[in-house]
C-alpha atoms as a PDB file:
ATOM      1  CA  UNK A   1     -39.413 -30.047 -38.843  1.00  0.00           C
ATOM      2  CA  UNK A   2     -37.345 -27.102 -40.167  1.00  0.00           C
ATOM      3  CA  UNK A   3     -34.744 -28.540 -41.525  1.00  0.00           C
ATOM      4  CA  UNK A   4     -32.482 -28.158 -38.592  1.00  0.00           C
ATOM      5  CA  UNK A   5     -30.322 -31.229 -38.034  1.00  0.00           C
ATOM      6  CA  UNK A   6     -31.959 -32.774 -34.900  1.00  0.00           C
ATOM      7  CA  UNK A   7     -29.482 -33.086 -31.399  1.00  0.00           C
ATOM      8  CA  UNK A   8     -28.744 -36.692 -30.039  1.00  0.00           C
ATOM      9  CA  UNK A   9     -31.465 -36.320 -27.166  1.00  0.00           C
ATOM     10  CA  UNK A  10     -34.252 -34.814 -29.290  1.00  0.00           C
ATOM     11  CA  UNK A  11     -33.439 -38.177 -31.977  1.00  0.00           C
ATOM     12  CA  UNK A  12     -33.731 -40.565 -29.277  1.00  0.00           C
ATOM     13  CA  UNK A  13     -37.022 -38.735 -28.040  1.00  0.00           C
ATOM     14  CA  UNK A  14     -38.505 -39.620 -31.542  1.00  0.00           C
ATOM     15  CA  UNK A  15     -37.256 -42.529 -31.766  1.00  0.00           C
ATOM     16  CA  UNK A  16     -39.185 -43.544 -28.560  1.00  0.00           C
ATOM     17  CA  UNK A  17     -42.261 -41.907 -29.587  1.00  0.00           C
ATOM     18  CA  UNK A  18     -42.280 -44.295 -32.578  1.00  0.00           C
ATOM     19  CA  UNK A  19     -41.264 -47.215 -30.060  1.00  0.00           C
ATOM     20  CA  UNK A  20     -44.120 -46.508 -28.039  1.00  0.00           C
ATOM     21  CA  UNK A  21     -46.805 -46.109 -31.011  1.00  0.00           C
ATOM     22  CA  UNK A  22     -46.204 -49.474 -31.876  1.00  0.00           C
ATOM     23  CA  UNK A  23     -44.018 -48.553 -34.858  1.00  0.00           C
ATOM     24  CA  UNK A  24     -39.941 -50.159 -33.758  1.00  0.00           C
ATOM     25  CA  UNK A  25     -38.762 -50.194 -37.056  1.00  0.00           C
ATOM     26  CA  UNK A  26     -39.392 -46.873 -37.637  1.00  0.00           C
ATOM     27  CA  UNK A  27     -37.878 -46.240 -33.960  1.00  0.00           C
ATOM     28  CA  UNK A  28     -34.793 -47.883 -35.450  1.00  0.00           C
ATOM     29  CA  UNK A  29     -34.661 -45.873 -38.175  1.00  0.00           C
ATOM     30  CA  UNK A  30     -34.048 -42.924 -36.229  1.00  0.00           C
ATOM     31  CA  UNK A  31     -31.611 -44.642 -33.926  1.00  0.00           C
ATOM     32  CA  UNK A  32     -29.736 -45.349 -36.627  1.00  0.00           C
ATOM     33  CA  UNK A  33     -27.312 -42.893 -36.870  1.00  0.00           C
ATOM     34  CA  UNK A  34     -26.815 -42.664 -32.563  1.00  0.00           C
ATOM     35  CA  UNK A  35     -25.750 -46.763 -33.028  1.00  0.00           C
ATOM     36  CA  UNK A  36     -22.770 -46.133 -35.085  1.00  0.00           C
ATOM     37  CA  UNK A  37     -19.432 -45.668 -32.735  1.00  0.00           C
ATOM     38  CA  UNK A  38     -20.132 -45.841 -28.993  1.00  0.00           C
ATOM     39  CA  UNK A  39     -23.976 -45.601 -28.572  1.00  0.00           C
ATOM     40  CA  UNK A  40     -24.984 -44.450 -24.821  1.00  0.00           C
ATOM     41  CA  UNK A  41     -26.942 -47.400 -22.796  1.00  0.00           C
ATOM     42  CA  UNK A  42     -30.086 -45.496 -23.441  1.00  0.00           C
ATOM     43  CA  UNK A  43     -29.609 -45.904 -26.986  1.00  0.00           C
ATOM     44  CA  UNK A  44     -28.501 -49.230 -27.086  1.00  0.00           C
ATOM     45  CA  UNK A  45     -31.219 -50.756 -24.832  1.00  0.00           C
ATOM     46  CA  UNK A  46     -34.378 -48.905 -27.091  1.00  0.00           C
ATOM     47  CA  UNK A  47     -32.421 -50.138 -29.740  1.00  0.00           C
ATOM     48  CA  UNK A  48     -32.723 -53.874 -28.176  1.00  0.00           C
ATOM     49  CA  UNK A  49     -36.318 -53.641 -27.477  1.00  0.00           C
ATOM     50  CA  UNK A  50     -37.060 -52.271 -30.990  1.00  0.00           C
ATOM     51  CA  UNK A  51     -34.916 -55.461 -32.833  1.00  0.00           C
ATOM     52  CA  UNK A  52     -37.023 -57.771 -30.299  1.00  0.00           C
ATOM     53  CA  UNK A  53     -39.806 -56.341 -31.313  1.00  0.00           C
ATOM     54  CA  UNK A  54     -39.648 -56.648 -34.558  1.00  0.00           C
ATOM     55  CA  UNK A  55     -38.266 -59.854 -34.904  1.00  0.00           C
ATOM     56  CA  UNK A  56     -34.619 -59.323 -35.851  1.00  0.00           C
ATOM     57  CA  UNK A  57     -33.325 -61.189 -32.849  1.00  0.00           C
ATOM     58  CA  UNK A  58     -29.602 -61.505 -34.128  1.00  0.00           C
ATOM     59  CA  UNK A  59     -29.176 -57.759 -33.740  1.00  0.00           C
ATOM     60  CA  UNK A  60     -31.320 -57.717 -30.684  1.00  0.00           C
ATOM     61  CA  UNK A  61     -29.224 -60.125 -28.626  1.00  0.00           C
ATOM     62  CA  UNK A  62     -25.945 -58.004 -29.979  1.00  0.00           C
ATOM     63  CA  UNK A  63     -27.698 -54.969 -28.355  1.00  0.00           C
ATOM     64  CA  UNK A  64     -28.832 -56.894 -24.783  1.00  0.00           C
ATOM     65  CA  UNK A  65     -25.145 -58.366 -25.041  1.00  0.00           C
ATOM     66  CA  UNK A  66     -23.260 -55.314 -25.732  1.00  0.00           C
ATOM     67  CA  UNK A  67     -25.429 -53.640 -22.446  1.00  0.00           C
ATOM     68  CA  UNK A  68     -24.768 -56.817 -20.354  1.00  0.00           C
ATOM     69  CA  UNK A  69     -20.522 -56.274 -20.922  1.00  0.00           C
ATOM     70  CA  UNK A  70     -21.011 -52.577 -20.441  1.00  0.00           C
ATOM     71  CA  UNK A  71     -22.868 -53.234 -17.097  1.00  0.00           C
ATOM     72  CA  UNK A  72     -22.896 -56.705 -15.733  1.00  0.00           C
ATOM     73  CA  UNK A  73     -25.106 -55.799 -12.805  1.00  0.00           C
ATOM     74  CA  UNK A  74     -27.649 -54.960 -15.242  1.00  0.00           C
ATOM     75  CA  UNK A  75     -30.739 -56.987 -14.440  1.00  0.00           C
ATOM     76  CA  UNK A  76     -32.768 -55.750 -17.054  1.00  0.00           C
ATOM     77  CA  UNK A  77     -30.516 -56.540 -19.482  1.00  0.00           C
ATOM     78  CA  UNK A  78     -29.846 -59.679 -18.129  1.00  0.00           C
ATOM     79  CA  UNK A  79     -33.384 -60.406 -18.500  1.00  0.00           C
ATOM     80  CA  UNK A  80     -33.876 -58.660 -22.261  1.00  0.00           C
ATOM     81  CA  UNK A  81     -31.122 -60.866 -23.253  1.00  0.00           C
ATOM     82  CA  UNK A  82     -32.572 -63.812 -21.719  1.00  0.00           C
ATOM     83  CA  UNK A  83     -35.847 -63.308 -23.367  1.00  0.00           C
ATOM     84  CA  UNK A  84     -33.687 -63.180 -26.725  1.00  0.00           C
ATOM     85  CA  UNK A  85     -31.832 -66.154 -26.453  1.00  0.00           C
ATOM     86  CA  UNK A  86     -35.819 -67.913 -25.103  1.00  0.00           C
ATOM     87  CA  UNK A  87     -37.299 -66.496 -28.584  1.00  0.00           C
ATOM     88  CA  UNK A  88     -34.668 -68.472 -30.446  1.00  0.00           C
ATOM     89  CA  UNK A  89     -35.181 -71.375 -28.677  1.00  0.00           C
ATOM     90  CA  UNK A  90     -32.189 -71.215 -26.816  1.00  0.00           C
ATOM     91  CA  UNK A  91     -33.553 -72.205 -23.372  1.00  0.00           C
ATOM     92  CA  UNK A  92     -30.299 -72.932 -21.661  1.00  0.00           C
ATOM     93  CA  UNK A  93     -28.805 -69.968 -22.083  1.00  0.00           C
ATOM     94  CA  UNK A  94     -31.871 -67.829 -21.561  1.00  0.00           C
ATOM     95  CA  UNK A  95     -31.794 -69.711 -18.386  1.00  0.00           C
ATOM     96  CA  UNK A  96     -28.661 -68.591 -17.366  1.00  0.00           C
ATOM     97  CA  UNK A  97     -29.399 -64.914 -17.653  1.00  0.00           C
ATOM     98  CA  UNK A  98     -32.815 -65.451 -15.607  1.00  0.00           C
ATOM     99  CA  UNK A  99     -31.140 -67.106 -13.097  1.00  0.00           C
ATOM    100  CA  UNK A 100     -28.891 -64.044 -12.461  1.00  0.00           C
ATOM    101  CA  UNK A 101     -31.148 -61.546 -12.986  1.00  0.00           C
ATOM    102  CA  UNK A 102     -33.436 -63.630 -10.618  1.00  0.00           C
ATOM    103  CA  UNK A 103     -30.082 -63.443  -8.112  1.00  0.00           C
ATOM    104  CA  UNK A 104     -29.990 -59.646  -8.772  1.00  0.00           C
ATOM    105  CA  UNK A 105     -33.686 -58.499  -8.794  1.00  0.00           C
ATOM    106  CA  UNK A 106     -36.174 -61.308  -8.058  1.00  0.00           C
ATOM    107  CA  UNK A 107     -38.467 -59.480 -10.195  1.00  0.00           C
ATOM    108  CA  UNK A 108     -42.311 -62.078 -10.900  1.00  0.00           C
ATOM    109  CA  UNK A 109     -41.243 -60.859 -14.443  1.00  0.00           C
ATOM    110  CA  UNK A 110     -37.896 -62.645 -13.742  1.00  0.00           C
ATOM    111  CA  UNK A 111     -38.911 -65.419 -11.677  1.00  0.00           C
ATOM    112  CA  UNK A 112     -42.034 -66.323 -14.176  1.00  0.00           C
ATOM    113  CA  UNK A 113     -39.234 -66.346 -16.888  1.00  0.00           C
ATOM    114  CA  UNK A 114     -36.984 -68.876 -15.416  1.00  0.00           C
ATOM    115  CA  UNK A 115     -39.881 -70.675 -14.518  1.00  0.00           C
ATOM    116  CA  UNK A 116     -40.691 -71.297 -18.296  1.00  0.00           C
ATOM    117  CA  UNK A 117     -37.529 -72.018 -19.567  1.00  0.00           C
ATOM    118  CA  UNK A 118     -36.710 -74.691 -16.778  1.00  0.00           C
ATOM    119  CA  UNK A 119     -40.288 -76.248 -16.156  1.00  0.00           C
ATOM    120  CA  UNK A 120     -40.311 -75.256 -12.621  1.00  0.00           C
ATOM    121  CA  UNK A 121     -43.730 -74.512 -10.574  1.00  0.00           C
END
């Protein structure tokens, strides 16, 4: 690069690039600076996939949370957050958020999910 401060889309694009090479903590990294304030859902929910990722699942269910108040119809993040919560060994509550992002978008993804955490099938 040149130099030239980067905009907020072309950051994000970068970030993602990272994401999707396998690298998330360098994707965070360059998300860092769009996080601070009042991050746009794009932001925040590459932001929750790269803390899942890599294993900092604290900061990753603050991310799934924060996109889950900002859009409760959100069954993705429903889901994301649910497969937080199932990481930590949380099972109830990742059941919860399958069971309403099940309700929402009976995604196999979704369904399979639930299925773990309650011992169904």
């Amino acid at each position: 690069m040149d130099g030239t401060p980067r905009n907020e889309l072309e950051t994000y694009r970068a970030a993602h690039v990272l994401y999707a090479a396998g690298d998330p903590v360098g994707a965070l990294r360059e998300l860092a600076p769009l996080l601070d304030g009042d991050p746009a859902r794009s932001v925040l929910e590459l932001a929750g996939r790269a803390f899942f990722r890599s294993a900092q699942l604290g900061r990753a269910e603050e991310a799934f949370g924060r996109l889950v108040e900002l859009d409760p119809t959100d069954a993705y993040a429903r889901f994301a957050l649910g497969r937080t919560l199932e990481r930590q060994s949380r099972h109830d509550e990742a059941a919860t958020c399958y069971r309403l992002a099940v309700a929402m978008d009976p995604k196999d993804d979704y369904v399979d999910a639930l299925d773990r955490v309650t011992g169904s099938r």
